[in-house]
PDB file of N, CA and C in Angstrom:
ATOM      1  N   UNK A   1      17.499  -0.435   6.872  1.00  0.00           N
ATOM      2  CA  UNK A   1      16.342  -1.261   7.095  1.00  0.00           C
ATOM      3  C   UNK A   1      16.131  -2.108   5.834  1.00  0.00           C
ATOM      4  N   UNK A   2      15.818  -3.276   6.152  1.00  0.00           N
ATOM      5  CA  UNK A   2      15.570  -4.123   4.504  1.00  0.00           C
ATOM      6  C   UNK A   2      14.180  -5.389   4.983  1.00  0.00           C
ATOM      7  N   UNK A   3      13.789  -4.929   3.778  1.00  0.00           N
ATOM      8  CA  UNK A   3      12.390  -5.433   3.411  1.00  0.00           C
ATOM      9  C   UNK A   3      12.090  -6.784   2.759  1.00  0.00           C
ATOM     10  N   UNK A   4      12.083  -7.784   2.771  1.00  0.00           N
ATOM     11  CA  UNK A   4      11.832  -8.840   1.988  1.00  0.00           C
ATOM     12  C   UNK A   4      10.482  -8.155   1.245  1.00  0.00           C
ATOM     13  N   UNK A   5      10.783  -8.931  -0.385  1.00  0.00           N
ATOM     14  CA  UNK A   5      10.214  -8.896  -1.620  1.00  0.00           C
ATOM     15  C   UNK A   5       9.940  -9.626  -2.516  1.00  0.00           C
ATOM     16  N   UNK A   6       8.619  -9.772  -2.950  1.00  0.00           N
ATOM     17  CA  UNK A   6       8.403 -10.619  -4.152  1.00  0.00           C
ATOM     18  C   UNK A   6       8.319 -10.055  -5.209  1.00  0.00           C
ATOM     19  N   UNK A   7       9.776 -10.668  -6.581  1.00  0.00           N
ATOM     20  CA  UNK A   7       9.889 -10.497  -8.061  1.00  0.00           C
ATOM     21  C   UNK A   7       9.384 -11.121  -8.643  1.00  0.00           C
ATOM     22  N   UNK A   8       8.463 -11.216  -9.375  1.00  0.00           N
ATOM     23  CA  UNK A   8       8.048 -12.049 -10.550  1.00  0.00           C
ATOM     24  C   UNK A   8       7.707 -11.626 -11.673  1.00  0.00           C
ATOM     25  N   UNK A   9       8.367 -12.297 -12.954  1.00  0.00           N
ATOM     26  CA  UNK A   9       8.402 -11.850 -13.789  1.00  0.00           C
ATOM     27  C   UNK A   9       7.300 -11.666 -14.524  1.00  0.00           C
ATOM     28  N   UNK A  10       6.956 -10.815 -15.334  1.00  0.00           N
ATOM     29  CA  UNK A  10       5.245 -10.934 -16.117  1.00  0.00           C
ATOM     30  C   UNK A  10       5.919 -10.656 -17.486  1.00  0.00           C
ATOM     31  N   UNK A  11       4.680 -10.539 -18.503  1.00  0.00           N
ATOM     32  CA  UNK A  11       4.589 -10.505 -19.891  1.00  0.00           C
ATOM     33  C   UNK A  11       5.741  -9.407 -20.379  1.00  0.00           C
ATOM     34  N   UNK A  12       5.070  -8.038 -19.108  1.00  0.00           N
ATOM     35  CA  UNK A  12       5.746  -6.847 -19.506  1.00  0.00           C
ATOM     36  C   UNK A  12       6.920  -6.307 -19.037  1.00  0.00           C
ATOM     37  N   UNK A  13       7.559  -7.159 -17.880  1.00  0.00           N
ATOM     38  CA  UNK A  13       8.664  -6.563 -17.307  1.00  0.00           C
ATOM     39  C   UNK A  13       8.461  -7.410 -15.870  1.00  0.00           C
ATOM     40  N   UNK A  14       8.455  -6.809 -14.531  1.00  0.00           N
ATOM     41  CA  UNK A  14       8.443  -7.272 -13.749  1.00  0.00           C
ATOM     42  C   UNK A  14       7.357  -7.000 -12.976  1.00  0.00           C
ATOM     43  N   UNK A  15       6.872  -7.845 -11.416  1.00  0.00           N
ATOM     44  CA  UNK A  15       6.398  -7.225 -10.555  1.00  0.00           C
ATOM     45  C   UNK A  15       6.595  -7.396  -9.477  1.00  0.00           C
ATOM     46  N   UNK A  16       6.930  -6.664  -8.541  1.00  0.00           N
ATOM     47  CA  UNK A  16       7.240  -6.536  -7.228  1.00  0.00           C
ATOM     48  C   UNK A  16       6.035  -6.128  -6.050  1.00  0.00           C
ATOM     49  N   UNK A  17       6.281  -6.804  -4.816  1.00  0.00           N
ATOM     50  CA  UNK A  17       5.563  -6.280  -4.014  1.00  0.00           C
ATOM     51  C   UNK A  17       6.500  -6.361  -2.209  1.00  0.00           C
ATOM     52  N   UNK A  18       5.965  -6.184  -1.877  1.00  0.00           N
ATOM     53  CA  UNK A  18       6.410  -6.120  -0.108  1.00  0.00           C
ATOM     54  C   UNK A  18       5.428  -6.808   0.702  1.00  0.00           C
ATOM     55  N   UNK A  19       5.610  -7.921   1.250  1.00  0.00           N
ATOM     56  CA  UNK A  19       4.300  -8.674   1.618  1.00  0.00           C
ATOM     57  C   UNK A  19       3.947  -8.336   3.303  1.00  0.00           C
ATOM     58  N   UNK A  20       5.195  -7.767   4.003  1.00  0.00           N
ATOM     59  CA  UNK A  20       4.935  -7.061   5.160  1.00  0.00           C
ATOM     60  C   UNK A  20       4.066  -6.039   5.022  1.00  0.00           C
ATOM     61  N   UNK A  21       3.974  -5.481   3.824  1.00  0.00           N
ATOM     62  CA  UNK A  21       3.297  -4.081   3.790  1.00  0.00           C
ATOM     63  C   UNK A  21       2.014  -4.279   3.043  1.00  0.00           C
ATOM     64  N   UNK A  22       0.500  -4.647   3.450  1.00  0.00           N
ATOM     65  CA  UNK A  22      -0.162  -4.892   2.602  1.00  0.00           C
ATOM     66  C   UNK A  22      -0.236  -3.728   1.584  1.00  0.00           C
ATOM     67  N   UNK A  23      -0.305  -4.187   0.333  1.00  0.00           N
ATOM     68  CA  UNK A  23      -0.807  -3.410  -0.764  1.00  0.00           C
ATOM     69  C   UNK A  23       0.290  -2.580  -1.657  1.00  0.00           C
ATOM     70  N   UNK A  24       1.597  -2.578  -0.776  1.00  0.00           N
ATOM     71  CA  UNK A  24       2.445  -2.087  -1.404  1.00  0.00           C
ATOM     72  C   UNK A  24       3.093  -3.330  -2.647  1.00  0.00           C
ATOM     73  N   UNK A  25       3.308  -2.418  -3.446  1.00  0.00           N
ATOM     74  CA  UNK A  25       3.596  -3.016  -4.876  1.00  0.00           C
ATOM     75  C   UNK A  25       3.986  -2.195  -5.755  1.00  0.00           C
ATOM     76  N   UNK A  26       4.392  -2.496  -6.903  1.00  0.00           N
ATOM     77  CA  UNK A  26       5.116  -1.641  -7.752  1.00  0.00           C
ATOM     78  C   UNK A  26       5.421  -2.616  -9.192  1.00  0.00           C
ATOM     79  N   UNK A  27       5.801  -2.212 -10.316  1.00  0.00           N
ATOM     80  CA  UNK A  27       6.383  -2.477 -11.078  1.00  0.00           C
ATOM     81  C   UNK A  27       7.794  -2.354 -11.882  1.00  0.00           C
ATOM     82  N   UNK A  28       8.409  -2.802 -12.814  1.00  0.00           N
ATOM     83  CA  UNK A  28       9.079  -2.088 -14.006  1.00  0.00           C
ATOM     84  C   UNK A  28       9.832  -2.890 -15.161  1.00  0.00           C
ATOM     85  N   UNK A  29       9.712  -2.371 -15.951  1.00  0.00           N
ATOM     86  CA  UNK A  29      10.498  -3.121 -17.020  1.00  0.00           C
ATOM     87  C   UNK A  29      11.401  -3.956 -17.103  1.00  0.00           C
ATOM     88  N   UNK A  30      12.226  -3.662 -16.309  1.00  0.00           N
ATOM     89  CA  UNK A  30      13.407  -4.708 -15.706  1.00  0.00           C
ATOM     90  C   UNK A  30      13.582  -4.989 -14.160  1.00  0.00           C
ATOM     91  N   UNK A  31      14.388  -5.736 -13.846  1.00  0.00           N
ATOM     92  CA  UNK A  31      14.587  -6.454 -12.506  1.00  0.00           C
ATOM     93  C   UNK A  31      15.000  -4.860 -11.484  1.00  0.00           C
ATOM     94  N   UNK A  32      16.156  -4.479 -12.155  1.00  0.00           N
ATOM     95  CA  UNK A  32      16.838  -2.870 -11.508  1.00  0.00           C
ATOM     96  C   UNK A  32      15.098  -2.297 -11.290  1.00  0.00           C
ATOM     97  N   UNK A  33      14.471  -1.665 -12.268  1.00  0.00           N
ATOM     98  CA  UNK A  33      13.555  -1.013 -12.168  1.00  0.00           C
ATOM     99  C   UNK A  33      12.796  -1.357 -11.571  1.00  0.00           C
ATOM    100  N   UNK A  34      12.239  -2.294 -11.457  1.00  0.00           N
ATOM    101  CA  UNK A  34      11.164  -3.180 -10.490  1.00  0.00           C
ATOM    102  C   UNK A  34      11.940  -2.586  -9.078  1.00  0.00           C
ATOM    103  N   UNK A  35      12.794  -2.968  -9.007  1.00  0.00           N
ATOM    104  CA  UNK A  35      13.685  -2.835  -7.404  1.00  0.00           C
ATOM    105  C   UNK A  35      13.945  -1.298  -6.824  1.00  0.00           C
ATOM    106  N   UNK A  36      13.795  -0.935  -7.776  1.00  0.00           N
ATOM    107  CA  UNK A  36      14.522   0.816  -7.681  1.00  0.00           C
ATOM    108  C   UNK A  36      12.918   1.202  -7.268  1.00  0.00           C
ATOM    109  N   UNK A  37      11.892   0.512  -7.920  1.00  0.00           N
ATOM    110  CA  UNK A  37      10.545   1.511  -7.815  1.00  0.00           C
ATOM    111  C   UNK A  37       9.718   0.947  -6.472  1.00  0.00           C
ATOM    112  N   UNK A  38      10.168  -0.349  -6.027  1.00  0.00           N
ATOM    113  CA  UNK A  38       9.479  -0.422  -4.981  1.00  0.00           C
ATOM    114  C   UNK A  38      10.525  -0.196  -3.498  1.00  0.00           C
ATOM    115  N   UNK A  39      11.166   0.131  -3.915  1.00  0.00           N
ATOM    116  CA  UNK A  39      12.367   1.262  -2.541  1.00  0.00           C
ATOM    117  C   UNK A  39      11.356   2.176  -2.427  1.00  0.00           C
ATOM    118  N   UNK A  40      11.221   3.064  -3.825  1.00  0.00           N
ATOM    119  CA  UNK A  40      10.376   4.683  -3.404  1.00  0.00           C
ATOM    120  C   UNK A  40       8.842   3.848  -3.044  1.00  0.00           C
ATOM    121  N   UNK A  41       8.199   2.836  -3.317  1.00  0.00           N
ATOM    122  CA  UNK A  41       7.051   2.706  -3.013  1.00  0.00           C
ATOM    123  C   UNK A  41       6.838   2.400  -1.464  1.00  0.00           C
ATOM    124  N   UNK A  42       7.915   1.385  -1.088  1.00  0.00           N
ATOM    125  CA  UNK A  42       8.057   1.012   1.167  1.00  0.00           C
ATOM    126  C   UNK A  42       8.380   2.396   1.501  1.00  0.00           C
ATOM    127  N   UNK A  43       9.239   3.285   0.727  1.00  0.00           N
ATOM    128  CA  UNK A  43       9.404   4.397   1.072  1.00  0.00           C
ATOM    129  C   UNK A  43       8.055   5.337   1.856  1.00  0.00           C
ATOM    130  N   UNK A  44       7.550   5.953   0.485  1.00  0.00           N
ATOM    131  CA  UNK A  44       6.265   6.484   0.776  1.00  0.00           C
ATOM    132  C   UNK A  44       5.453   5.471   1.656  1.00  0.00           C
ATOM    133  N   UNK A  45       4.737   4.502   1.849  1.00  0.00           N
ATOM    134  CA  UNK A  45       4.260   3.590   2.171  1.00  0.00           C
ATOM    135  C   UNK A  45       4.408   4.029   4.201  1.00  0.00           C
ATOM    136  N   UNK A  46       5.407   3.843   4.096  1.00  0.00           N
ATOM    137  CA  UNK A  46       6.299   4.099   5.601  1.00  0.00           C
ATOM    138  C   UNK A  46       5.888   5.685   5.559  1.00  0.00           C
ATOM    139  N   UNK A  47       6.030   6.862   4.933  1.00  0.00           N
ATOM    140  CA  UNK A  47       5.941   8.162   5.393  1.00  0.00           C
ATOM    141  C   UNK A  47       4.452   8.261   5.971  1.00  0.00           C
ATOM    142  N   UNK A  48       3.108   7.359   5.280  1.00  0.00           N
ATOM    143  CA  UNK A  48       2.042   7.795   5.019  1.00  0.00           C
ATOM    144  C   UNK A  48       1.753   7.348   6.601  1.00  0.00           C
ATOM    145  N   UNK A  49       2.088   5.823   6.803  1.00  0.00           N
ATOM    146  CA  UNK A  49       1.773   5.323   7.983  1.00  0.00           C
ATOM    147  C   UNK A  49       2.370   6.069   9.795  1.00  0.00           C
ATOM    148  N   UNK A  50       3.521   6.921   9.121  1.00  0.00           N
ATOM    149  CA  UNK A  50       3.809   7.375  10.277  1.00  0.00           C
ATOM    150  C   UNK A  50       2.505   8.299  10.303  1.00  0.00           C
ATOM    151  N   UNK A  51       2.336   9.132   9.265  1.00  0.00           N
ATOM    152  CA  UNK A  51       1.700  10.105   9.209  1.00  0.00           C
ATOM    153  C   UNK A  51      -0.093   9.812  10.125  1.00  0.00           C
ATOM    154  N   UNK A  52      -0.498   8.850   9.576  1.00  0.00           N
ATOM    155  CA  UNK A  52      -1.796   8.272   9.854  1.00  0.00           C
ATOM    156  C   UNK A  52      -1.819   8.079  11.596  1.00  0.00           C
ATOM    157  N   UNK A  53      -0.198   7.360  12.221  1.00  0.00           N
ATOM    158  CA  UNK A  53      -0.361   6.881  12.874  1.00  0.00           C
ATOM    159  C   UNK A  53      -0.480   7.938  14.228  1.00  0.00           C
ATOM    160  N   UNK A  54       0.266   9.287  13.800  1.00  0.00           N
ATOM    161  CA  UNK A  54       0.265  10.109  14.812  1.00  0.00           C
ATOM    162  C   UNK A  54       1.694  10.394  15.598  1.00  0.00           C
ATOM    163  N   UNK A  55       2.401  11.725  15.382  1.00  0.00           N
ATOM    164  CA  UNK A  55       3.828  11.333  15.962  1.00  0.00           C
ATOM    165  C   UNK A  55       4.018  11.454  17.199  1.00  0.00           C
ATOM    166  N   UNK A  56       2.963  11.708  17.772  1.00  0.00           N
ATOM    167  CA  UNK A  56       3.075  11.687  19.510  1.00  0.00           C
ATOM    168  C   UNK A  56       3.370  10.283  20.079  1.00  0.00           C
ATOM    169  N   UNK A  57       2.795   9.276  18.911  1.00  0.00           N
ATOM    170  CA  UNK A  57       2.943   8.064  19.606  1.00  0.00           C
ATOM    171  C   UNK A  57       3.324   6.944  19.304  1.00  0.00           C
ATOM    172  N   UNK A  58       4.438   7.215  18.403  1.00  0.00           N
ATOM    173  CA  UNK A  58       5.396   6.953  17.436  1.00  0.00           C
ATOM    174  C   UNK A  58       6.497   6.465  18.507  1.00  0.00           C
ATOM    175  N   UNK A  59       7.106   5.011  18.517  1.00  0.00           N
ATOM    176  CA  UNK A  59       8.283   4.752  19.091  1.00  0.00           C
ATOM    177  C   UNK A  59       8.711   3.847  18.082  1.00  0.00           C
ATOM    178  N   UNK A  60      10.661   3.717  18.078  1.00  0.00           N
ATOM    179  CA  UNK A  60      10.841   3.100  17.121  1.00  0.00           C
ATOM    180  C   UNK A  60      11.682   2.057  18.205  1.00  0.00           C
ATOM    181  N   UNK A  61      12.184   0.643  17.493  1.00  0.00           N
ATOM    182  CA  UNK A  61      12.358  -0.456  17.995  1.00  0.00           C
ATOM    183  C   UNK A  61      13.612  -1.118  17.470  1.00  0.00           C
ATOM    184  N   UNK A  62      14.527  -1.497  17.541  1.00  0.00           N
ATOM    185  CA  UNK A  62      15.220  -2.500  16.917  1.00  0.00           C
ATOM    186  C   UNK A  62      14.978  -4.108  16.852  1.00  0.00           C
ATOM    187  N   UNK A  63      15.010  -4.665  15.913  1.00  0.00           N
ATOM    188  CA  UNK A  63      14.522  -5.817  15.848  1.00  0.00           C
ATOM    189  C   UNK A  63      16.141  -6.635  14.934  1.00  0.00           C
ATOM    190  N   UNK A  64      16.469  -7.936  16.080  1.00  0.00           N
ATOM    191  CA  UNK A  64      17.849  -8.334  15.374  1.00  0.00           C
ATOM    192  C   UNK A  64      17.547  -9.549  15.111  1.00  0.00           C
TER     193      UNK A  64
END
Protein backbone atom coordinates (compact mmCIF):
# COMPACT_ATOMS: atom_id res chain seq x y z
CA UNK A 1 0.00 0.00 0.00
CA UNK A 2 1.65 3.52 -0.60
CA UNK A 3 0.74 6.74 0.74
CA UNK A 4 1.54 10.04 -0.83
CA UNK A 5 3.61 12.52 1.46
CA UNK A 6 4.64 15.82 2.26
CA UNK A 7 8.71 16.49 2.97
CA UNK A 8 9.70 19.68 3.89
CA UNK A 9 12.58 20.67 5.07
CA UNK A 10 12.74 22.84 8.46
CA UNK A 11 15.50 24.48 10.60
CA UNK A 12 15.90 21.09 12.39
CA UNK A 13 15.73 18.28 10.04
CA UNK A 14 12.65 17.43 8.30
CA UNK A 15 8.86 17.27 8.31
CA UNK A 16 6.60 14.92 7.03
CA UNK A 17 3.01 14.39 6.97
CA UNK A 18 0.26 12.17 5.09
CA UNK A 19 -2.40 14.47 3.83
CA UNK A 20 -4.94 11.51 3.26
CA UNK A 21 -4.67 10.95 6.87
CA UNK A 22 -5.66 14.03 8.77
CA UNK A 23 -3.21 14.76 11.50
CA UNK A 24 -0.83 12.20 10.79
CA UNK A 25 2.67 13.62 10.78
CA UNK A 26 5.93 12.96 11.98
CA UNK A 27 9.37 14.18 11.91
CA UNK A 28 13.32 13.55 11.74
CA UNK A 29 16.59 14.69 11.32
CA UNK A 30 17.12 13.55 7.98
CA UNK A 31 15.11 12.76 4.82
CA UNK A 32 15.61 8.53 5.69
CA UNK A 33 14.34 9.42 9.19
CA UNK A 34 11.57 11.64 8.39
CA UNK A 35 10.45 8.65 5.98
CA UNK A 36 11.22 5.72 8.21
CA UNK A 37 9.10 7.61 11.08
CA UNK A 38 6.12 8.42 9.24
CA UNK A 39 5.76 4.54 7.82
CA UNK A 40 5.42 3.67 11.76
CA UNK A 41 3.18 6.83 12.14
CA UNK A 42 0.27 5.70 8.74
CA UNK A 43 1.17 2.59 10.41
CA UNK A 44 -0.32 3.08 13.85
CA UNK A 45 -2.65 5.70 12.42
CA UNK A 46 -4.33 2.73 10.28
CA UNK A 47 -4.28 0.19 13.47
CA UNK A 48 -6.18 2.88 15.63
CA UNK A 49 -8.82 3.54 12.89
CA UNK A 50 -9.53 -0.03 12.28
CA UNK A 51 -9.79 -0.27 15.88
CA UNK A 52 -12.33 2.79 16.36
CA UNK A 53 -14.04 1.67 13.37
CA UNK A 54 -15.23 -1.75 14.57
CA UNK A 55 -14.15 -5.16 12.93
CA UNK A 56 -17.49 -6.44 12.26
CA UNK A 57 -17.71 -3.87 9.71
CA UNK A 58 -14.56 -3.63 8.31
CA UNK A 59 -14.34 -4.46 4.42
CA UNK A 60 -11.30 -3.98 2.49
CA UNK A 61 -11.23 -2.75 -1.27
CA UNK A 62 -8.77 -2.54 -3.99
CA UNK A 63 -8.34 0.62 -5.55
CA UNK A 64 -6.12 0.64 -9.11
Amino acid sequence: MKYPVALVPTDEGFSVSCPGLPGCWSQGATEEEALANIRDAIREYLEVARDLAGAAYLREVDVA
